[in-house]
N, C-alpha and C. Protein backbone atom coordinates (compact mmCIF):
# COMPACT_ATOMS: atom_id res chain seq x y z
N UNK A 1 12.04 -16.97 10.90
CA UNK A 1 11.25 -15.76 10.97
C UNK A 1 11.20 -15.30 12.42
N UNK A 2 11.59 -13.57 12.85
CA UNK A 2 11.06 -13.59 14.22
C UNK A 2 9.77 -13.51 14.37
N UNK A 3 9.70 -13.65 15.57
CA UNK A 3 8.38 -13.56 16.49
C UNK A 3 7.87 -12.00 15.96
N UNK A 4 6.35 -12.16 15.82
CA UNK A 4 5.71 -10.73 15.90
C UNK A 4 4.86 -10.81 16.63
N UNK A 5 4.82 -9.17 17.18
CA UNK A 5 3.80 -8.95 18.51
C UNK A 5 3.03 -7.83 17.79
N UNK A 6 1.15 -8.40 17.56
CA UNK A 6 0.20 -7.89 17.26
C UNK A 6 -0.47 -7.16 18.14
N UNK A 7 -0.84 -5.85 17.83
CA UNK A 7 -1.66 -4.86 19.41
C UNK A 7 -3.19 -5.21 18.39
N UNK A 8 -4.12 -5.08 19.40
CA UNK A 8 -5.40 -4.53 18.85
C UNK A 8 -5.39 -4.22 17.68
N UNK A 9 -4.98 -2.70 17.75
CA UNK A 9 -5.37 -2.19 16.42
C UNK A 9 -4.44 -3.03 15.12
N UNK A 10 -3.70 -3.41 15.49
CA UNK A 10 -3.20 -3.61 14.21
C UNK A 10 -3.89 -4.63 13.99
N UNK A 11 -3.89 -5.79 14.71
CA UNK A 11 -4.94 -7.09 14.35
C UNK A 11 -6.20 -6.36 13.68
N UNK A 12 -7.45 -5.49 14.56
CA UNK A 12 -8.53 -5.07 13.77
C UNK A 12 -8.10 -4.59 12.19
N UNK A 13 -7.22 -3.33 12.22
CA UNK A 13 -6.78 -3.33 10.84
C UNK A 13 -6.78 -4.31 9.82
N UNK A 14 -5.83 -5.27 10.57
CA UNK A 14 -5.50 -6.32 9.18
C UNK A 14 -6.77 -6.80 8.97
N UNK A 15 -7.67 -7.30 9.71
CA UNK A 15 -8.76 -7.71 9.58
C UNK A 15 -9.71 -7.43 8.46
N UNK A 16 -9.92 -5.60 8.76
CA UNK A 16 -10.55 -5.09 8.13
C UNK A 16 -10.25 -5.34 6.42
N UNK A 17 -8.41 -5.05 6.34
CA UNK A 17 -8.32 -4.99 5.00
C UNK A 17 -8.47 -6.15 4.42
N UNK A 18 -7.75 -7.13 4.97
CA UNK A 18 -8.14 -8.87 4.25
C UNK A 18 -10.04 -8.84 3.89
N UNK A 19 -10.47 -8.51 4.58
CA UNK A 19 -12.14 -9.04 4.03
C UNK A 19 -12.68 -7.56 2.88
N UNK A 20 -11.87 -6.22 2.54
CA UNK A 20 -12.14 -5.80 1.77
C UNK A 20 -10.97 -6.26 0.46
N UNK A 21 -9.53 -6.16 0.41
CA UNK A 21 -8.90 -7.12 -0.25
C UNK A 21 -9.37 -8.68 -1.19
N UNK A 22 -9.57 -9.01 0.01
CA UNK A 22 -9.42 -10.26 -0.67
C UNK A 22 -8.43 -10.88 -0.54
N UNK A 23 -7.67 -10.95 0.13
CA UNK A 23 -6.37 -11.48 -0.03
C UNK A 23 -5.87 -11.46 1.25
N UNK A 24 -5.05 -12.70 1.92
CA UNK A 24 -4.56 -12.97 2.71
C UNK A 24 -3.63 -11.78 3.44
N UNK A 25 -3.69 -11.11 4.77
CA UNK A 25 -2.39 -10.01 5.05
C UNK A 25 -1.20 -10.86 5.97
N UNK A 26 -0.22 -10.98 5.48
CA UNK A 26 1.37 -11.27 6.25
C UNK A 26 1.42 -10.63 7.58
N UNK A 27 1.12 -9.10 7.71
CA UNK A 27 1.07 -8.19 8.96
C UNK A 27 0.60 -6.72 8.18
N UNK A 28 -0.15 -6.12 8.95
CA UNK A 28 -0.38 -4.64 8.47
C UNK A 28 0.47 -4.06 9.68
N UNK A 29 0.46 -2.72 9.28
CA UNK A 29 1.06 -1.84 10.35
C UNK A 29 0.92 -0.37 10.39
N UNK A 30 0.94 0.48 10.83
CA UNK A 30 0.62 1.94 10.71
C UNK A 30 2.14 3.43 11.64
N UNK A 31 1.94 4.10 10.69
CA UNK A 31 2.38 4.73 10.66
C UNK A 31 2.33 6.46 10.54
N UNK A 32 1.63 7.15 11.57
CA UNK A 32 1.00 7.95 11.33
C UNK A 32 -0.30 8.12 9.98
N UNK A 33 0.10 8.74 9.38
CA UNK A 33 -0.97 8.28 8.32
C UNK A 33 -1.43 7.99 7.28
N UNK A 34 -0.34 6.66 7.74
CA UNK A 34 -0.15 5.52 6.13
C UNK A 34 -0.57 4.09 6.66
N UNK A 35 -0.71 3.29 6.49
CA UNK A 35 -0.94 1.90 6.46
C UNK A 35 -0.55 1.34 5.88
N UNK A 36 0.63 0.34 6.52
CA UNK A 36 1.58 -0.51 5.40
C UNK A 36 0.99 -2.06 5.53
N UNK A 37 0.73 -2.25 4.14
CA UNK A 37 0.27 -3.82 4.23
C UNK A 37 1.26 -4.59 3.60
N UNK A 38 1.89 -6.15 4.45
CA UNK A 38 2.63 -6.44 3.88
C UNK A 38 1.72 -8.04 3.06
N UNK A 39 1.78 -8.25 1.84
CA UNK A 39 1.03 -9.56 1.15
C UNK A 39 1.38 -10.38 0.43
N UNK A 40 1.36 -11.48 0.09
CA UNK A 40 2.45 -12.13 -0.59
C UNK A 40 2.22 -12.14 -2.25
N UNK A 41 3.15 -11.77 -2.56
CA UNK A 41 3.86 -11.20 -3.56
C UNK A 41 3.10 -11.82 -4.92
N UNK A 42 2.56 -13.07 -5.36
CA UNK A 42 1.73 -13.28 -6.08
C UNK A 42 0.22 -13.08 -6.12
N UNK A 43 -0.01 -11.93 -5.15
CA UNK A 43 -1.37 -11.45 -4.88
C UNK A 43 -1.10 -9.86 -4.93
N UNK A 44 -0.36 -9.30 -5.28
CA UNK A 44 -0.04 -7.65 -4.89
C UNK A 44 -1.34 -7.11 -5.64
N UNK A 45 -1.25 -7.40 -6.98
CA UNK A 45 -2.06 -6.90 -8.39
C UNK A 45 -3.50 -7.04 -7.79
N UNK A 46 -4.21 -8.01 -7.28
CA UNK A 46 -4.92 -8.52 -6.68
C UNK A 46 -5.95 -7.48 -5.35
N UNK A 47 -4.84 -7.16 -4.71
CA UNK A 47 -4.56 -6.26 -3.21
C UNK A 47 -5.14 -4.94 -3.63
N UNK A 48 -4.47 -4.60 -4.60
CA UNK A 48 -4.18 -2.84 -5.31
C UNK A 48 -5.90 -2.90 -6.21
N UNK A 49 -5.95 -4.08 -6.85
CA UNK A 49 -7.63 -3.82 -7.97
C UNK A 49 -7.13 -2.79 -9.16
N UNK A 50 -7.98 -3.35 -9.93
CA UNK A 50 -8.27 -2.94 -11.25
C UNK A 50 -8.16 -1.16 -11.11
N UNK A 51 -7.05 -0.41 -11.76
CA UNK A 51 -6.78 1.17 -11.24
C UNK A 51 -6.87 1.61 -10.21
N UNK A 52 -6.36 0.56 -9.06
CA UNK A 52 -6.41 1.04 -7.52
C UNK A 52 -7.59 0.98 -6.78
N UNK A 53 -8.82 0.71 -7.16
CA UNK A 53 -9.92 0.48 -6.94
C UNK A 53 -10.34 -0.13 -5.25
N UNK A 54 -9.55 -1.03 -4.99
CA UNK A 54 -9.10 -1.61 -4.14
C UNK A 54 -8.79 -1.20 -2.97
N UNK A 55 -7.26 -0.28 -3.22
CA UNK A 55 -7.02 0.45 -2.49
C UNK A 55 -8.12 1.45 -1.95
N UNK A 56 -8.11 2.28 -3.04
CA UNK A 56 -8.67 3.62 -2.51
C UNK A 56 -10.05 2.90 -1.83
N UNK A 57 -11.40 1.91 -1.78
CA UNK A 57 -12.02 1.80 -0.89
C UNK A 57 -11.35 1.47 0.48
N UNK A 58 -10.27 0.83 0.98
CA UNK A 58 -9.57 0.21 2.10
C UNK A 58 -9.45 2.08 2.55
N UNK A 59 -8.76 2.68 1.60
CA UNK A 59 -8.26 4.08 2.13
C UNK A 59 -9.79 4.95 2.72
N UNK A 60 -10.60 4.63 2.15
CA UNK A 60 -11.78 5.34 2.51
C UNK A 60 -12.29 4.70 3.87
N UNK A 61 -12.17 3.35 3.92
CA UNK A 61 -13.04 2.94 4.98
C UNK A 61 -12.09 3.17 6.67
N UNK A 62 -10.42 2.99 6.47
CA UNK A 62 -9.80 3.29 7.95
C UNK A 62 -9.29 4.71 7.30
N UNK A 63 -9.70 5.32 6.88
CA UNK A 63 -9.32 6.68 6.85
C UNK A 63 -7.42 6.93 6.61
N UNK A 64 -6.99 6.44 6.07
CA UNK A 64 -5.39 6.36 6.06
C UNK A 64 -5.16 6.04 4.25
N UNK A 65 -4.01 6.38 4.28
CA UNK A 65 -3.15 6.04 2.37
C UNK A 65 -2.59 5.14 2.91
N UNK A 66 -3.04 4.06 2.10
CA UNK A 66 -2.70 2.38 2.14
C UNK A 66 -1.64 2.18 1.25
N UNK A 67 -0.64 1.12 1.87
CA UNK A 67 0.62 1.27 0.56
C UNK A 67 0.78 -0.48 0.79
N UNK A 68 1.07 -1.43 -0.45
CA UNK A 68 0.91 -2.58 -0.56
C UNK A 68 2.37 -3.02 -0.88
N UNK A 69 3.03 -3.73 0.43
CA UNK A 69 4.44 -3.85 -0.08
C UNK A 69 4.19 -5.72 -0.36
N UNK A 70 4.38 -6.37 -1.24
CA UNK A 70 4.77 -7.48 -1.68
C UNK A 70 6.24 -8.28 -0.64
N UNK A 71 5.36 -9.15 -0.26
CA UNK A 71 6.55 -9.94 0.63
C UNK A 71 7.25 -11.13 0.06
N UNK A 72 8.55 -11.35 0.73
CA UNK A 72 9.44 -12.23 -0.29
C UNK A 72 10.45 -13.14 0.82
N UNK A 73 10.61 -13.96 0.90
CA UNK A 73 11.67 -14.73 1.98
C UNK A 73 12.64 -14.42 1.70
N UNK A 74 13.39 -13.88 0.70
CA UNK A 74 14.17 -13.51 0.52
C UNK A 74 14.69 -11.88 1.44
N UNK A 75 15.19 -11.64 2.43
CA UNK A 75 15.80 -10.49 2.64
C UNK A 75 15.92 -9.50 1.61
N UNK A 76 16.93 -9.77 0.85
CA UNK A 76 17.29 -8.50 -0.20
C UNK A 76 15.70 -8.25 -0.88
N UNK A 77 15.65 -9.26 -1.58
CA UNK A 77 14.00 -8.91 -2.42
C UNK A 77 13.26 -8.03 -1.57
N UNK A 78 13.17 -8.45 -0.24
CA UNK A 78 11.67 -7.65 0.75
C UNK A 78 12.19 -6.43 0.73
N UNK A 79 13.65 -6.19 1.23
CA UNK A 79 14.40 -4.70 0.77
C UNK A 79 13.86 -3.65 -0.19
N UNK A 80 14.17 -4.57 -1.27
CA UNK A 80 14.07 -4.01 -2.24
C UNK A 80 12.08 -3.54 -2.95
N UNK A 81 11.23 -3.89 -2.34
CA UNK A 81 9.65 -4.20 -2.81
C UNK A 81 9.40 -3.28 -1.47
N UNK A 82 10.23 -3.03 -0.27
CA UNK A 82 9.71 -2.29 0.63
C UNK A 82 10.09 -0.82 0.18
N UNK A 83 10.89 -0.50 -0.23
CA UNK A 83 11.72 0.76 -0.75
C UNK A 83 11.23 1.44 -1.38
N UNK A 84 11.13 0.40 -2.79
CA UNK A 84 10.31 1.25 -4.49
C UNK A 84 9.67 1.90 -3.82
N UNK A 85 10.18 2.71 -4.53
CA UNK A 85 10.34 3.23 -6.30
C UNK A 85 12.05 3.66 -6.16
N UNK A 86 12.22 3.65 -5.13
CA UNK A 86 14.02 3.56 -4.57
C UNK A 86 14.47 2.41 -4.91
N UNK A 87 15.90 2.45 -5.68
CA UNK A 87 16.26 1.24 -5.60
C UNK A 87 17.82 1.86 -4.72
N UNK A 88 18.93 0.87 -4.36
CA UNK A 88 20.11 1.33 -4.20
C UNK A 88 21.35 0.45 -4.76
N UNK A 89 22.11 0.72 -4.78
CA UNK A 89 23.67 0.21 -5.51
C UNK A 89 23.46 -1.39 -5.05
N UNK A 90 23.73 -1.18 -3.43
CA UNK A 90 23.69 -2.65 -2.87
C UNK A 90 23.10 -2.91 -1.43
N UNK A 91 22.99 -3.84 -1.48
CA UNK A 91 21.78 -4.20 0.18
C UNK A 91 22.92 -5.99 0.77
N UNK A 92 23.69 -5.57 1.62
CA UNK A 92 24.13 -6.44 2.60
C UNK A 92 23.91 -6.94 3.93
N UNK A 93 24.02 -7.93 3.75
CA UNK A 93 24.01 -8.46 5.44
C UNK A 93 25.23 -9.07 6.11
N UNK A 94 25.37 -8.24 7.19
CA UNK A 94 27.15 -8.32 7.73
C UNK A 94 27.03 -8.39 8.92
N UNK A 95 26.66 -9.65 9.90
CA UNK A 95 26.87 -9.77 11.10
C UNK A 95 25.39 -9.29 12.40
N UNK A 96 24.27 -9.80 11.30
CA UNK A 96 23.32 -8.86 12.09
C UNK A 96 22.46 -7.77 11.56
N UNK A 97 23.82 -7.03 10.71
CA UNK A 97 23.09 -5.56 10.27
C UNK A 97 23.12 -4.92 8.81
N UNK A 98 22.15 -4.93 8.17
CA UNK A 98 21.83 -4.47 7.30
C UNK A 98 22.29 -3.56 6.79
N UNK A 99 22.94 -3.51 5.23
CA UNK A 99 23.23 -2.18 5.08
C UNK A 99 23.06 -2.30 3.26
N UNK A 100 22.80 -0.60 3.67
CA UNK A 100 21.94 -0.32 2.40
C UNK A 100 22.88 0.59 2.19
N UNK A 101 23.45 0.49 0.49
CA UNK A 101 24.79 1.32 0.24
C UNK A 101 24.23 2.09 -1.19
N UNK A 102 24.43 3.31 -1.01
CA UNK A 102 24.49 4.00 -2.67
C UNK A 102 25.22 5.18 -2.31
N UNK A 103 25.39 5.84 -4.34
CA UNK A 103 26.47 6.46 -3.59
C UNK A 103 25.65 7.93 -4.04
N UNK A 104 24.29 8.24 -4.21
CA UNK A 104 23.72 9.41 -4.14
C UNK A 104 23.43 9.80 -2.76
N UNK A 105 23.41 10.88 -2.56
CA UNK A 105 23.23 11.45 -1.05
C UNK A 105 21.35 11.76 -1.61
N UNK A 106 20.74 11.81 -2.34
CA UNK A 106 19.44 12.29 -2.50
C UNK A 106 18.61 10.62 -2.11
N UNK A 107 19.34 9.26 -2.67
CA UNK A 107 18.54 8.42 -2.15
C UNK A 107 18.50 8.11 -0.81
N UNK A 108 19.90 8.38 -0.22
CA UNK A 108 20.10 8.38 1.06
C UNK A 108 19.10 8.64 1.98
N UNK A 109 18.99 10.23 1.48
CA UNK A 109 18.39 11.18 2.06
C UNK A 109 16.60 10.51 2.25
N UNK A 110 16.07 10.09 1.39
CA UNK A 110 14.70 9.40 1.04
C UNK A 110 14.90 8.19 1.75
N UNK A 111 15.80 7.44 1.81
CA UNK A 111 15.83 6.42 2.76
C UNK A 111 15.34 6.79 3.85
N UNK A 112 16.51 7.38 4.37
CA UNK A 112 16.37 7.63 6.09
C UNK A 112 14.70 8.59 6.37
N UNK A 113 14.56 9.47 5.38
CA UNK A 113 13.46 10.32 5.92
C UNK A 113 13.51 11.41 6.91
N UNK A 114 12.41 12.20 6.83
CA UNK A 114 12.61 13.50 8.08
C UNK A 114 12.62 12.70 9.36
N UNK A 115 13.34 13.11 10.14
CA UNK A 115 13.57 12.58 11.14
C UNK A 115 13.94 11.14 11.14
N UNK A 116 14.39 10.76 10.65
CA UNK A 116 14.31 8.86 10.02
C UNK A 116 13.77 8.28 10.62
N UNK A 117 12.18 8.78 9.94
CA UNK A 117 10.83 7.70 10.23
C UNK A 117 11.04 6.93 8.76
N UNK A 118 11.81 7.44 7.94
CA UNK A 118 12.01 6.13 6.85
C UNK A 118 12.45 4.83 7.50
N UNK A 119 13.72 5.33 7.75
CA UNK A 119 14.43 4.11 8.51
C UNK A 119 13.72 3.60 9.30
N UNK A 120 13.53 4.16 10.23
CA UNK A 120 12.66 3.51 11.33
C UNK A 120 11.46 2.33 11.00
N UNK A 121 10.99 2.81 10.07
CA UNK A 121 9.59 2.03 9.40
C UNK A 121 10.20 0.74 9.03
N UNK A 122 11.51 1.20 7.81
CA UNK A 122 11.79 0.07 7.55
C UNK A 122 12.74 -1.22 8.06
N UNK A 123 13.16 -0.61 9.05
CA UNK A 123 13.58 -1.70 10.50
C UNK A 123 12.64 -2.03 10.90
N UNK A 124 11.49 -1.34 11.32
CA UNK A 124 10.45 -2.34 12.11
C UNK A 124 9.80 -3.18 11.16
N UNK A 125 9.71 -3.04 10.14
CA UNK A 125 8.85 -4.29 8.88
C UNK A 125 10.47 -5.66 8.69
N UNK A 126 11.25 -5.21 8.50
CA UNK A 126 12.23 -6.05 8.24
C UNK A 126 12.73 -6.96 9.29
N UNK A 127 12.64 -6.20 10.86
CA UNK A 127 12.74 -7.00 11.96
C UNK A 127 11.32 -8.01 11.85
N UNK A 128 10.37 -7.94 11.73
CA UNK A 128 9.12 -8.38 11.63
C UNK A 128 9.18 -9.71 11.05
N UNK A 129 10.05 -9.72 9.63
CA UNK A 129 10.30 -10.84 9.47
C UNK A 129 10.94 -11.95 9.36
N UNK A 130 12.60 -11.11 9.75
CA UNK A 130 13.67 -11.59 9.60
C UNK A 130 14.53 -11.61 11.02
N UNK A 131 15.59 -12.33 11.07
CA UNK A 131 16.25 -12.09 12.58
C UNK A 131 17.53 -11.39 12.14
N UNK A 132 17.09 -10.37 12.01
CA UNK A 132 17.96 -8.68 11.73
C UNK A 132 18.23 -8.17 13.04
N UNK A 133 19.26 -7.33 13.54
CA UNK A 133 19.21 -6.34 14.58
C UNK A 133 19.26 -5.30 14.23
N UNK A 134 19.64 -4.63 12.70
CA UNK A 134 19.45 -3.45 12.62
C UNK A 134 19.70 -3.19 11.16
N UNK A 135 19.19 -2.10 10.63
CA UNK A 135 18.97 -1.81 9.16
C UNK A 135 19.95 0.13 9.19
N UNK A 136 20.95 -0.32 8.05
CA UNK A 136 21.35 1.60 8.18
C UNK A 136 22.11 1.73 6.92
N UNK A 137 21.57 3.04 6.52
CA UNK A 137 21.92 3.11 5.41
C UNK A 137 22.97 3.81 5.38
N UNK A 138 24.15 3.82 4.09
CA UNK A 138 25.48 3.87 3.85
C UNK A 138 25.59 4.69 2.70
């Protein structure tokens, strides 16, 4: 696993959400104005509450849309649980770098994001846990 480097806020964050959760956080992180929690994967249901319940107080109390990605040691799996509701053809690892292959230009397009703050997001969660140098989609 690499090394992760926690600022303030993100530590207070995680903080906050684990003691309204319930449930252990892997790393939170933010993103303009979303909050990605990453949790392990036999607690997601748990995280989210009975019709989101869960969520939406976490969303009320740091003011942000909370999104609960399920974590997995597995590379491809975390790929794939970070993405959904996207899936793609295929997810490789070739020397370092990640690549995410389909052959629609519309998932593409949702991958990467405006300005590819998709991508971006999802390199920095995937570097977070893996010793990746780079994530790009194909």
């Amino acid at each position: 696993m690499a090394r992760m480097k926690l600022d303030r806020d993100a530590m207070g964050m995680s903080l906050v959400v684990e003691r309204i959760m319930k449930v252990p956080i892997k790393d939170c992180f933010c993103s303009n104005d979303t909050a990605y929690c990453i949790v392990p994967a036999a607690l997601v249901g748990k995280a989210v509450g009975k019709g989101g319940i869960t969520i939406k107080k976490v969303q009320e109390k740091i003011g942000k849309k909370v999104r609960v990605v399920a974590y997995s040691e597995h590379l491809q799996e975390f790929i794939k649980n970070f993405i959904s509701p996207l899936t793609v053809q295929e997810i490789v690892l070739e020397d370092g770098v990640v690549y995410l292959r389909d052959p629609y230009r519309k998932t593409k397009s949702l991958l990467i994001g405006r300005e590819g703050r998709n991508l971006t997001l999802l390199n920095r969660a995937v570097k977070r846990f893996f010793p990746v140098n780079e994530v790009k989609v194909e």
